[in-house]
Structures are given as C-alpha cells and as structure tokens.
Protein backbone atom coordinates (compact mmCIF):
# COMPACT_ATOMS: atom_id res chain seq x y z
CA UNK A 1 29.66 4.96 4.15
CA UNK A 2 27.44 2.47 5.76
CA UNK A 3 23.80 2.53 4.62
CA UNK A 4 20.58 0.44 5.54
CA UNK A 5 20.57 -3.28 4.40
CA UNK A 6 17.45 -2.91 2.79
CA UNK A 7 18.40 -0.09 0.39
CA UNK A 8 21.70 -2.14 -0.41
CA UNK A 9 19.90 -5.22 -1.27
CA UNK A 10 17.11 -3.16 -3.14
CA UNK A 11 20.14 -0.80 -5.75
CA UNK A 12 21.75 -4.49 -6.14
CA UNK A 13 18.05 -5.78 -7.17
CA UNK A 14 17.62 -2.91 -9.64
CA UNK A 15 20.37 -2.82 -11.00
CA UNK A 16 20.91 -6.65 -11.57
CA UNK A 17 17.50 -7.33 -12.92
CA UNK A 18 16.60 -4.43 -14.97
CA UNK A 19 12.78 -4.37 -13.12
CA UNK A 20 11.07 -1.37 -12.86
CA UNK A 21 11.04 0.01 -9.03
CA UNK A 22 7.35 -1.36 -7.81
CA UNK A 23 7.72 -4.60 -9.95
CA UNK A 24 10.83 -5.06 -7.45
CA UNK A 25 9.13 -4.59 -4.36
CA UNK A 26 6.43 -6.88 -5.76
CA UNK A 27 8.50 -9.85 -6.04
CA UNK A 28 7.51 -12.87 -3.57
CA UNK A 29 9.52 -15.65 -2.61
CA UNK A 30 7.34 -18.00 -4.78
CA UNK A 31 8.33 -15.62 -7.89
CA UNK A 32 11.56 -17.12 -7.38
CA UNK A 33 12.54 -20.05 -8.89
CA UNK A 34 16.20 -20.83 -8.28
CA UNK A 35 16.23 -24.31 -10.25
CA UNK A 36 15.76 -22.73 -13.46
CA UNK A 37 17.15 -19.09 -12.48
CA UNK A 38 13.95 -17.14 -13.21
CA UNK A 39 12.33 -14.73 -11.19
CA UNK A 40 8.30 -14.45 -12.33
CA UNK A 41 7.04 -10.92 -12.10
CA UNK A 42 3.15 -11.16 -10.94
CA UNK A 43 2.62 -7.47 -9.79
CA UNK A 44 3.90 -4.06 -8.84
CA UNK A 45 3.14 -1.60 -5.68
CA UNK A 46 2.37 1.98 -6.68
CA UNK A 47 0.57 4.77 -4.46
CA UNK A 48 -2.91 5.36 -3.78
CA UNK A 49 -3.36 9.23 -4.27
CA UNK A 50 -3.71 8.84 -0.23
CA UNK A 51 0.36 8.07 0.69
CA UNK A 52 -0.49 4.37 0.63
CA UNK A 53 1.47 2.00 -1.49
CA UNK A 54 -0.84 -0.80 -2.92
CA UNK A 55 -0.51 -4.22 -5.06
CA UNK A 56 -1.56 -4.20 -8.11
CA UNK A 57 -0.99 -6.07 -11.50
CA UNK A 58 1.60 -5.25 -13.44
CA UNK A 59 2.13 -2.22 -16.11
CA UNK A 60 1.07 -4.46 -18.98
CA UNK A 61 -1.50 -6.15 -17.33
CA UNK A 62 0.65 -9.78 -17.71
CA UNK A 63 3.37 -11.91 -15.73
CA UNK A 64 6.40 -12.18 -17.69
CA UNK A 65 10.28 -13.71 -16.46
CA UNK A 66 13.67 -11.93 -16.51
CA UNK A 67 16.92 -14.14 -15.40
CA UNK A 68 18.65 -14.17 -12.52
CA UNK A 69 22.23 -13.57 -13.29
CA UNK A 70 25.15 -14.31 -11.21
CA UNK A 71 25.76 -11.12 -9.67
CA UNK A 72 22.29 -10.59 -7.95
CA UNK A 73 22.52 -14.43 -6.15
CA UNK A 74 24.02 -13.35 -3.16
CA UNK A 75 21.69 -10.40 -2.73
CA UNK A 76 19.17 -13.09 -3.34
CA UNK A 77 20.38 -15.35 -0.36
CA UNK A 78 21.26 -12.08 2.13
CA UNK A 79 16.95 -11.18 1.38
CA UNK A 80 15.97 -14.77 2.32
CA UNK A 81 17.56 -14.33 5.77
CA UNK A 82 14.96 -11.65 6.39
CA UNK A 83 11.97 -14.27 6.79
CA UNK A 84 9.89 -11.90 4.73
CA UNK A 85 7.09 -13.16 2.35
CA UNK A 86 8.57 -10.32 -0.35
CA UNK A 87 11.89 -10.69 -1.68
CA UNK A 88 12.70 -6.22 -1.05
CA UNK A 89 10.95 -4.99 1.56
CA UNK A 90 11.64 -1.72 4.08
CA UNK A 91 13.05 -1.33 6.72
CA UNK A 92 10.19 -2.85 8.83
CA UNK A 93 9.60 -5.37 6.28
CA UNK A 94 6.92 -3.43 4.37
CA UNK A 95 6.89 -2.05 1.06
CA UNK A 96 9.03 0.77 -0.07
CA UNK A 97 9.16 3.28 -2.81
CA UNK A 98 11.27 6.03 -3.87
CA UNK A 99 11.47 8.51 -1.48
CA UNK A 100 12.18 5.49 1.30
CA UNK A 101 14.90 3.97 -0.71
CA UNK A 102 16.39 7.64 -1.26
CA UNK A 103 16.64 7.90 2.36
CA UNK A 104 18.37 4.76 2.89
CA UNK A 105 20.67 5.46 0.86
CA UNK A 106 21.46 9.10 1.45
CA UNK A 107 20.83 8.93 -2.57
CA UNK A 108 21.55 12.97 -2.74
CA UNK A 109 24.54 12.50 -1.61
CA UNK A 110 26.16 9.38 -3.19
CA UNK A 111 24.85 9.16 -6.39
CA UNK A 112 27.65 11.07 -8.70
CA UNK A 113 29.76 8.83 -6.87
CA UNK A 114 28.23 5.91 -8.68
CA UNK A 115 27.74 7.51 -12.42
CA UNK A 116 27.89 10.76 -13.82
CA UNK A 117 26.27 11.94 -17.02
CA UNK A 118 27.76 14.70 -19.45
CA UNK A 119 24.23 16.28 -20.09
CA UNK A 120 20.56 15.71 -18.57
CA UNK A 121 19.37 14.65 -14.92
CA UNK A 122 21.80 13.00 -12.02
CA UNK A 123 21.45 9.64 -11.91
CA UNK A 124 17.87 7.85 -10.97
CA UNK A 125 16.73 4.90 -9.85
CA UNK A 126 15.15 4.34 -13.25
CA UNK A 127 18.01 4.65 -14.51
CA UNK A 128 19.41 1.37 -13.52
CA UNK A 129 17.20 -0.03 -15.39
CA UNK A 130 18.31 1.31 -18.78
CA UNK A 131 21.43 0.16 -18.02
CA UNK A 132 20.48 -3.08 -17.54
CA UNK A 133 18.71 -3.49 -20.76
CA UNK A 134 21.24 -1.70 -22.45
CA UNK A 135 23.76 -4.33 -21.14
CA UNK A 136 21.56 -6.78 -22.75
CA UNK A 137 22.05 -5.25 -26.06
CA UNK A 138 25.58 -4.94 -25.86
CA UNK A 139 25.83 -8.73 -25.24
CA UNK A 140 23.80 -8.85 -28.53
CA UNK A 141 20.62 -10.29 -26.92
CA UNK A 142 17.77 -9.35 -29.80
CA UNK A 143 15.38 -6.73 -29.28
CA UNK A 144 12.42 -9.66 -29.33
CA UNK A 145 14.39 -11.11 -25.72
CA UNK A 146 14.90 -7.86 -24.35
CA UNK A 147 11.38 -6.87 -24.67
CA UNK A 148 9.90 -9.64 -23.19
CA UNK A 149 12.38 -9.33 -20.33
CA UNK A 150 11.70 -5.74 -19.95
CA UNK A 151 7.88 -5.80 -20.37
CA UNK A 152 7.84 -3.81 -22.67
CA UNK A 153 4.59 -3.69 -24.96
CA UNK A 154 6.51 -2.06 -28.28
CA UNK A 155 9.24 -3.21 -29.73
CA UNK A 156 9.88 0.50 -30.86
CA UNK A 157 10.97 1.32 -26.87
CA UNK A 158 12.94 -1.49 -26.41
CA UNK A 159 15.40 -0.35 -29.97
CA UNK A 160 15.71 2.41 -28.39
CA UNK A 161 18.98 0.70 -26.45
CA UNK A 162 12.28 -13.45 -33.95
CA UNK A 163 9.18 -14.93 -31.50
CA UNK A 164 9.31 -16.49 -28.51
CA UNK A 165 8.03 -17.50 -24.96
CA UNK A 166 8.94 -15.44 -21.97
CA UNK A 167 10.40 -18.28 -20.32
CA UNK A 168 12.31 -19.52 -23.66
CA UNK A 169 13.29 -15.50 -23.74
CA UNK A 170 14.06 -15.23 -20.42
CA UNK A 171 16.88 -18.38 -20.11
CA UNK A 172 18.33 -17.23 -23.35
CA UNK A 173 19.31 -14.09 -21.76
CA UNK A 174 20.28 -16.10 -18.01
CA UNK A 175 22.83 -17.81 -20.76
CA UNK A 176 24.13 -15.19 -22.30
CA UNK A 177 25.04 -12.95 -19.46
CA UNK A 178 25.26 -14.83 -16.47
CA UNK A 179 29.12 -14.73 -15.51
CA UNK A 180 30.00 -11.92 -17.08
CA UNK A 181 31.66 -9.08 -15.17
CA UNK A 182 29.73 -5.74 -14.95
CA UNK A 183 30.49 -2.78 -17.07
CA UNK A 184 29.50 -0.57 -15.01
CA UNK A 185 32.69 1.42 -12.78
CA UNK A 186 32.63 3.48 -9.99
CA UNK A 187 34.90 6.04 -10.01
CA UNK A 188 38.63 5.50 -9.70
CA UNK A 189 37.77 2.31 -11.41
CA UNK A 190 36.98 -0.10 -9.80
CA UNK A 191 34.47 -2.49 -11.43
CA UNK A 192 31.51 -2.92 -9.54
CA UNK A 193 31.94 -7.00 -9.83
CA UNK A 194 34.90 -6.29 -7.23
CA UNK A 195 32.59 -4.58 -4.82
CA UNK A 196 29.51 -7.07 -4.68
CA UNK A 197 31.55 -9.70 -2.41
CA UNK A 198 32.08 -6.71 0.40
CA UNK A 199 28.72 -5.38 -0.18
CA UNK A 200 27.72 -5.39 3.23
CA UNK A 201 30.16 -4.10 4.43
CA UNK A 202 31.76 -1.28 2.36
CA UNK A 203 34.48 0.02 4.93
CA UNK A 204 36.20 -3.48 4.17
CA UNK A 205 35.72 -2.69 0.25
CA UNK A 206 37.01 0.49 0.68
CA UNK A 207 35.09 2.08 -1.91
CA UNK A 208 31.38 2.72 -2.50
CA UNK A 209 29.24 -1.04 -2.82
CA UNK A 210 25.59 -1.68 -4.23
C-alpha cells in the first residue's frame, strides 16, 4: 500500500525518537544537530479550541535532547529534501496533527498490521512512543537517561517501562542504541530494520514499511 510521504516520514519520526506527536511537528532544522547526533526539542504545536494548530513551549515548560539513532537518519535526509523550515510537516508543508496523519496513512486500516495487543485499545500514535522508551529500558539505559530523554517531570512515570545533563543523558543513550536492530516485527516477521531501506517504496519491500 502506498501512502503519503509525509505520514511515512512522520510514523518513522515517532517511532525512532520516542517524541510526543506536537514535539515532532515542532522540530526545526536548527534543532538538528547532526555532528553530535542530537535533535533539541524547543516546542510543540497543539490546537487552539478554534481548529488551529499553534506553537507553543513545550509540556514541561523546558528544551531538553533525545539522540538520533541510526534508523531515523535516512528519514532525516528524505525531510531535508522538502526545503521546509520544520523537519515533519503536512502535506502542504504545514503543521499536522492526528487526525491529518491518520488520513495519510489510512491508520484504520493498517494499524493491526503493524502491532496487535492481547487486551486494551488498537494501536496509537502514542503508542510509539512507549515503545520507544521501553526499548530504552530494555537496553538497560537508567530511568535518570530515559527521563530526561522523554521529558518527563517524575521519575515515577518514566519506571513505569544517578544525575546528569540532558545533553550528557542524551549521547549516553545515542551510544547505547544506535546500531542496534529494532525489536519491533510486523507480522510474518519481518523485522522492521529490513523494511526502513524500501521505505518509500513499500511495493519493492513487499510488506508494510514505516
């Protein structure tokens, strides 16, 4: 199934960065600093009450840094051909929330193809974000890391899945994970690590890509 660029690039930025869905569409080119692999999250988009997305500062009020890992560099380099000042951005190069990406994607429709859950909800776009963090854990990043990475302001939500600077915190994680093959699988097994080179074009994949 062939869906819109911008909703590809935008699941690969979730799920590869663990940011919440307006800190994504946020991000700016100058957030981005490829030299040290560290994106810088400044601010988030959220609505109005009046169907407007605006900017404003983030959930906790402060920038912090999360890594960029291997797997999101290409989606990194296939943005930048956009000539955009954001990093995600719509279809018409604005920003985007939800219901837009859902669209894109034909979300409905293809998201038990991607992950299934026993009990609760389908899958959301939240979602991704657990996962992400919950990845970090697994590698056996400390809680103290993951909750600067996440932005979290209580250590309490981020156990739910030591001191030290966000950008100390930040590259510690970029270490630990970058290279590592994702653990995530679509169905019939095939590990989504396979699927990222073909991204943009999934009939060559043959299976569902990010």
């Amino acid at each position: 199934t062939a869906f819109h660029p911008f909703g590809q690039r935008a699941l690969a930025g979730l799920a590869f960065t663990g940011l919440r869905l307006g800190e994504l569409v946020g991000l700016r080119w100058e957030d981005v600093d490829g030299q040290r692999g560290l994106l810088t999250v400044r601010r988030t988009f959220s609505p109005d009450g009046h169907g407007r997305l605006v900017e404003r500062s983030t959930k906790s009020g402060k920038s912090r840094q999360v890594p960029i890992i291997e797997e999101l560099m290409p989606w990194l380099d296939a943005a930048r051909t956009t000539g955009h000042e954001h990093v995600f951005t719509g279809k018409l190069g604005g920003p985007f929330d939800s219901g837009n990406l859902a669209r894109a994607l034909r979300w409905h429709a293809i998201r038990d193809q991607i992950a299934t859950f026993a009990e609760g909800p389908p899958l959301r776009f939240h979602d991704l974000r657990h996962t992400f963090l919950s990845r970090l854990a697994r590698h056996g990043i400390a809680p103290a890391h993951i909750q600067r990475v996440a932005g979290h302001a209580s250590i309490t939500t981020t156990e739910r899945y030591t001191h030290l600077s966000g950008t100390e915190a930040a590259l510690t994680v970029r270490a630990a994970v970058i290279g590592a093959n994702r653990e995530v699988t679509f169905r019939g097994g095939e590990s989504a690590a396979n699927t990222g080179a073909n991204a943009e074009n999934p009939r060559k994949s043959g299976g569902l890509s990010l």
